[in-house]
N, C-alpha and C. Protein backbone atom coordinates (compact mmCIF):
# COMPACT_ATOMS: atom_id res chain seq x y z
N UNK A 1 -15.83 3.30 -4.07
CA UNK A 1 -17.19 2.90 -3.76
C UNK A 1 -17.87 3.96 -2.88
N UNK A 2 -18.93 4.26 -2.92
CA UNK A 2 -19.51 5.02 -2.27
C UNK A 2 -20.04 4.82 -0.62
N UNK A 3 -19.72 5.73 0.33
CA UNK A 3 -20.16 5.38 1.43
C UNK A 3 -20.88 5.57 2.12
N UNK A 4 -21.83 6.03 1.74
CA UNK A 4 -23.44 6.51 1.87
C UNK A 4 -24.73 5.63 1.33
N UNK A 5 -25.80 5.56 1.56
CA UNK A 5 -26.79 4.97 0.97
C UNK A 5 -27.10 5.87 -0.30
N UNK A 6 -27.29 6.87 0.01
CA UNK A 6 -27.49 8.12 -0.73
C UNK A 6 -26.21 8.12 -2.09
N UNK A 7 -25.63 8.01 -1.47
CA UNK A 7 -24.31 7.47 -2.68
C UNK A 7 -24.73 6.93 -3.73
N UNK A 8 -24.88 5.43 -2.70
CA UNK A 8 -25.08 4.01 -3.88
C UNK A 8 -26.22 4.29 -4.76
N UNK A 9 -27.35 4.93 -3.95
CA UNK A 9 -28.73 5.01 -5.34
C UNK A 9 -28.22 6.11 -6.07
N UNK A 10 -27.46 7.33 -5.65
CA UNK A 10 -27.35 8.14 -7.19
C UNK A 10 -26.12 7.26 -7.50
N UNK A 11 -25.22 6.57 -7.75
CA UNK A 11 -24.71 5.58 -8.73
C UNK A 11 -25.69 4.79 -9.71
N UNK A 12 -26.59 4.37 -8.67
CA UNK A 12 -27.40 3.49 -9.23
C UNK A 12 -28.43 4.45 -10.22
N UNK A 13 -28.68 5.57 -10.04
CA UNK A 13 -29.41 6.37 -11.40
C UNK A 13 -28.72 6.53 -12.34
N UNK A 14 -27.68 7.20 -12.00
CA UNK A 14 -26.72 7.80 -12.83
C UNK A 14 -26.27 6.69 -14.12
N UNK A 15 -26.09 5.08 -13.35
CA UNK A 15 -25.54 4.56 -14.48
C UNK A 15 -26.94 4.16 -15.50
N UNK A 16 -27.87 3.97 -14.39
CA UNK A 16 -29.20 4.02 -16.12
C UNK A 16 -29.61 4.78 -16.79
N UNK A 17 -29.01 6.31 -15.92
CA UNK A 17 -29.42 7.35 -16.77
C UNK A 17 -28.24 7.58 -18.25
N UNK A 18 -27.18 6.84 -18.09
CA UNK A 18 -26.28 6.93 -19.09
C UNK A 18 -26.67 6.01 -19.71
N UNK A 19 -27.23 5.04 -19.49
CA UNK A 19 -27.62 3.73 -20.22
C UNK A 19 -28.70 4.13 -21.43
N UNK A 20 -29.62 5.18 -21.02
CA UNK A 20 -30.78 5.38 -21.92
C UNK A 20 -30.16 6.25 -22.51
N UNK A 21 -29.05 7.38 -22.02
CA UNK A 21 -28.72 8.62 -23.16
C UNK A 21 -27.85 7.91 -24.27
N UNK A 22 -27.03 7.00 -23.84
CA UNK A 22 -26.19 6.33 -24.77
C UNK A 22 -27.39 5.74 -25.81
N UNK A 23 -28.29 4.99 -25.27
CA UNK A 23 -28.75 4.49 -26.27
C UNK A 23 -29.77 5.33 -27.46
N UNK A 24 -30.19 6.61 -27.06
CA UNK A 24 -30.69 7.47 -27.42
C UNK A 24 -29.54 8.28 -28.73
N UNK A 25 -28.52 8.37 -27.98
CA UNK A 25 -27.47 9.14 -29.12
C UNK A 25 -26.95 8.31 -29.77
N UNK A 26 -27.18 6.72 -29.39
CA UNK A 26 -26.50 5.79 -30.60
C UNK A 26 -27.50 6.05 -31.88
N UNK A 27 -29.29 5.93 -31.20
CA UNK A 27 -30.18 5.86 -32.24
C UNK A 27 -29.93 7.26 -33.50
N UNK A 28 -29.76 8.47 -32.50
CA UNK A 28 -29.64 9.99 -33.22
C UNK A 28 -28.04 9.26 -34.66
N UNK A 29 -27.48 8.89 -34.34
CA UNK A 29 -26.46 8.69 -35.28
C UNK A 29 -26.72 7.94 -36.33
N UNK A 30 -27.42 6.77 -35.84
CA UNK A 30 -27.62 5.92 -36.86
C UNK A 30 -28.87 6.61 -37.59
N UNK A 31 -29.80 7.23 -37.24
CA UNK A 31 -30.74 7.88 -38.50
C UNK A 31 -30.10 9.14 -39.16
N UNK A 32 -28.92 9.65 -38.51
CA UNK A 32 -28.32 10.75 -39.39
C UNK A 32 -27.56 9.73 -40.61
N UNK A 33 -27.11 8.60 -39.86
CA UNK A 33 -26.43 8.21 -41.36
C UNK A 33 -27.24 7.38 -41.92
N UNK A 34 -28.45 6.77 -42.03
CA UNK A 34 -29.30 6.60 -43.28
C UNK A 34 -29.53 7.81 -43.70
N UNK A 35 -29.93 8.88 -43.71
CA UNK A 35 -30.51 10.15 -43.94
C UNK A 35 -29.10 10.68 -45.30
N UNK A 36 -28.01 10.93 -44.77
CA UNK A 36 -27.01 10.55 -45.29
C UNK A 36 -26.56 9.75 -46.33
N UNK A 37 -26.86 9.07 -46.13
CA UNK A 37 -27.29 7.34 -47.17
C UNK A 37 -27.78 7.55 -48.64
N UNK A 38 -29.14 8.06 -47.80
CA UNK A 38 -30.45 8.11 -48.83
C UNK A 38 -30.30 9.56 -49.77
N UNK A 39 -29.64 10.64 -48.97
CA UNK A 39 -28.97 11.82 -50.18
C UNK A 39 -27.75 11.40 -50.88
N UNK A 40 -26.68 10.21 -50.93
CA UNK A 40 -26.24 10.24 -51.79
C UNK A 40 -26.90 9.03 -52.60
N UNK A 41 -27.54 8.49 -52.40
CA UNK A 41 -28.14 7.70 -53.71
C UNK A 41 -29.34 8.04 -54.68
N UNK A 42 -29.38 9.84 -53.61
CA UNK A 42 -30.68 10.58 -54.23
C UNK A 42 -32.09 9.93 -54.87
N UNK A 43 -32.48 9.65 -53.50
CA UNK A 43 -34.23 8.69 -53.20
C UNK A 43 -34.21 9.67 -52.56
N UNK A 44 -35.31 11.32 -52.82
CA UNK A 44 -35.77 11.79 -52.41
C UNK A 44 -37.02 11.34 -51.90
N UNK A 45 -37.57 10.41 -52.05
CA UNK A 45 -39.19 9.78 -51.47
C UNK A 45 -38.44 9.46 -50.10
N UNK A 46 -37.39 8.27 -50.08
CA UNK A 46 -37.31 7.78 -48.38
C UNK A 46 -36.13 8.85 -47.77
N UNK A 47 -35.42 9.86 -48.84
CA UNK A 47 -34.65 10.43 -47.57
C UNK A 47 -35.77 11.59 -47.02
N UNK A 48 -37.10 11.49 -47.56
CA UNK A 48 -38.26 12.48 -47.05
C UNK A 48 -38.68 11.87 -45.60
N UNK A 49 -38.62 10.61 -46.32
CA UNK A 49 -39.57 9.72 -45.05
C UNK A 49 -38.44 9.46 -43.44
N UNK A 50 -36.90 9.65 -43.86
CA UNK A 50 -35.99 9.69 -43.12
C UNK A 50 -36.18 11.04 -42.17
N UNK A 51 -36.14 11.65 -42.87
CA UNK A 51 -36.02 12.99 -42.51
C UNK A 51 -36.97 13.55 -41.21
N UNK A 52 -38.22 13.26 -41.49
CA UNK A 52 -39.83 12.83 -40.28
C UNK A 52 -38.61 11.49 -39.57
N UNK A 53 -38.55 10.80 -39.31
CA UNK A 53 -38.06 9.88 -38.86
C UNK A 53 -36.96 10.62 -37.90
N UNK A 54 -36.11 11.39 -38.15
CA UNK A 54 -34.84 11.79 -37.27
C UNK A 54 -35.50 13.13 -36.86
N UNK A 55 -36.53 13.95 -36.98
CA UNK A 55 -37.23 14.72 -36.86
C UNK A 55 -37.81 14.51 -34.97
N UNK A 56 -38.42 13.43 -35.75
CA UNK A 56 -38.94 12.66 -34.45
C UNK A 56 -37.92 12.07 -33.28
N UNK A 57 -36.63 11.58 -33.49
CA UNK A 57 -35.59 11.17 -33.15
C UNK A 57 -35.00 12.72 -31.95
N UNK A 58 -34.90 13.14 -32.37
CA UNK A 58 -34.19 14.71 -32.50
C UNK A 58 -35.44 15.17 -31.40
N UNK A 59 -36.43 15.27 -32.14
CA UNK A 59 -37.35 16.11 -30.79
C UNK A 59 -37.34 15.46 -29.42
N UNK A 60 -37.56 14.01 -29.78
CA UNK A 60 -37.59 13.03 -28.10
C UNK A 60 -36.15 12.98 -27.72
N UNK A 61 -34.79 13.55 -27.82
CA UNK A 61 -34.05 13.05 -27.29
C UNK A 61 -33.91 14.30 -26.97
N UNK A 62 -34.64 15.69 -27.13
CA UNK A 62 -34.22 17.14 -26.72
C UNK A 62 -35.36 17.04 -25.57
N UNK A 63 -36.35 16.40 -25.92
CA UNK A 63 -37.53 16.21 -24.26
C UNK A 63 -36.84 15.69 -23.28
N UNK A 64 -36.47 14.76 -23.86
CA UNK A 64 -35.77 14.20 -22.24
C UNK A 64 -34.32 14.40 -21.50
N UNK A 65 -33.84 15.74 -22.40
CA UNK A 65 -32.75 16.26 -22.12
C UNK A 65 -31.48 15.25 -21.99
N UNK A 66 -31.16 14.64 -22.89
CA UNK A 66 -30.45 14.16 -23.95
C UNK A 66 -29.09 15.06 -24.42
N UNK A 67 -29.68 15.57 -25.27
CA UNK A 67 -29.31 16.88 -26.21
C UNK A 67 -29.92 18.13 -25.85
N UNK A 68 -29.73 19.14 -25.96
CA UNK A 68 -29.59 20.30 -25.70
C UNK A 68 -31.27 20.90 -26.92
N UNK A 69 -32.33 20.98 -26.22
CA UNK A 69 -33.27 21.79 -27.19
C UNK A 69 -32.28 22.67 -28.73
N UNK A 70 -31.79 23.34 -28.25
CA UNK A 70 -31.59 24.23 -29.85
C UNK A 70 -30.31 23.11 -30.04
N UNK A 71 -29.34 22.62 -29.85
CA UNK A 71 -28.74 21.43 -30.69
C UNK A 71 -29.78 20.96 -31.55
N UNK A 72 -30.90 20.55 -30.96
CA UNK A 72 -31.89 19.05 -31.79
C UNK A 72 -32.26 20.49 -32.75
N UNK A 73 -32.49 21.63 -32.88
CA UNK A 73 -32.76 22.56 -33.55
C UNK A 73 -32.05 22.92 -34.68
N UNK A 74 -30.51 23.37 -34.18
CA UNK A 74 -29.76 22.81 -35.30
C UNK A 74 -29.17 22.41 -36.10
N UNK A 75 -29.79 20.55 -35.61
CA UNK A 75 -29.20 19.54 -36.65
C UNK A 75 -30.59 19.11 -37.53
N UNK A 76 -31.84 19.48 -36.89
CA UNK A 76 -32.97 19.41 -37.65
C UNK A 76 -33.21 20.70 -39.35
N UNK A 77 -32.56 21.78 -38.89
CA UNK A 77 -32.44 22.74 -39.81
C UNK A 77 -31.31 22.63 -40.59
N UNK A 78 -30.27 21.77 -40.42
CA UNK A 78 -29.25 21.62 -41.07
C UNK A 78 -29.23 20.22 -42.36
N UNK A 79 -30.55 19.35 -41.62
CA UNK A 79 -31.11 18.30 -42.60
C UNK A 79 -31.78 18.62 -42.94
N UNK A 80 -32.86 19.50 -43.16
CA UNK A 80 -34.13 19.92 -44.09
C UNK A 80 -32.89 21.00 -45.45
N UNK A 81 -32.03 21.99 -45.19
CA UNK A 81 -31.07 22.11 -45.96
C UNK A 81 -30.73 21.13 -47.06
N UNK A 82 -29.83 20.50 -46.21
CA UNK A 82 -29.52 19.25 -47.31
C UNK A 82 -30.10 18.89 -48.07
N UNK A 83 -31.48 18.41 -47.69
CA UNK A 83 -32.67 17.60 -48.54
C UNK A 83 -32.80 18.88 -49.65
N UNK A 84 -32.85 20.54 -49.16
CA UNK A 84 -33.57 21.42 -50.40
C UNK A 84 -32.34 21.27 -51.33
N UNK A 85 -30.90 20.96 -51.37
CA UNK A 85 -30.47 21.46 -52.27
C UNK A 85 -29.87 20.27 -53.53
């Protein structure tokens, strides 16, 4: 336990700050695997619309330092790939 005041509130950030990254990299996974999904049942219309979707996913979780800017870079260039081929 911590024995500082100063302690207890960075505990107390720290665990909501894991609370939002967790929930942030649960979301990043679950739109990689619809995205995933939607190229093997080859629906190029919604794995388009997926794709903007984890796009968006990917940029807000590299703003709020989450993920690493060029990570969200590239796993964003590594799904526009997929989709061309």
């Amino acid at each position: 336990m911590p024995q500082r005041k100063a302690a207890e509130k960075a505990l107390r950030q720290n665990e909501r700050k894991q609370k939002r990254n967790r929930k942030i990299k649960r979301e990043i996974k679950s739109v990689l695997k619809e995205f995933r999904k939607s190229l093997e049942e080859k629906d190029s219309a919604s794995s388009k619309q997926i794709l903007e979707k984890a796009y968006k996913v990917l940029d807000r979780a590299a703003s709020k330092k989450v993920i690493h800017p060029n990570k969200a870079a590239q796993k964003k260039s590594k799904l526009a790939h997929s989709l061309s081929k």
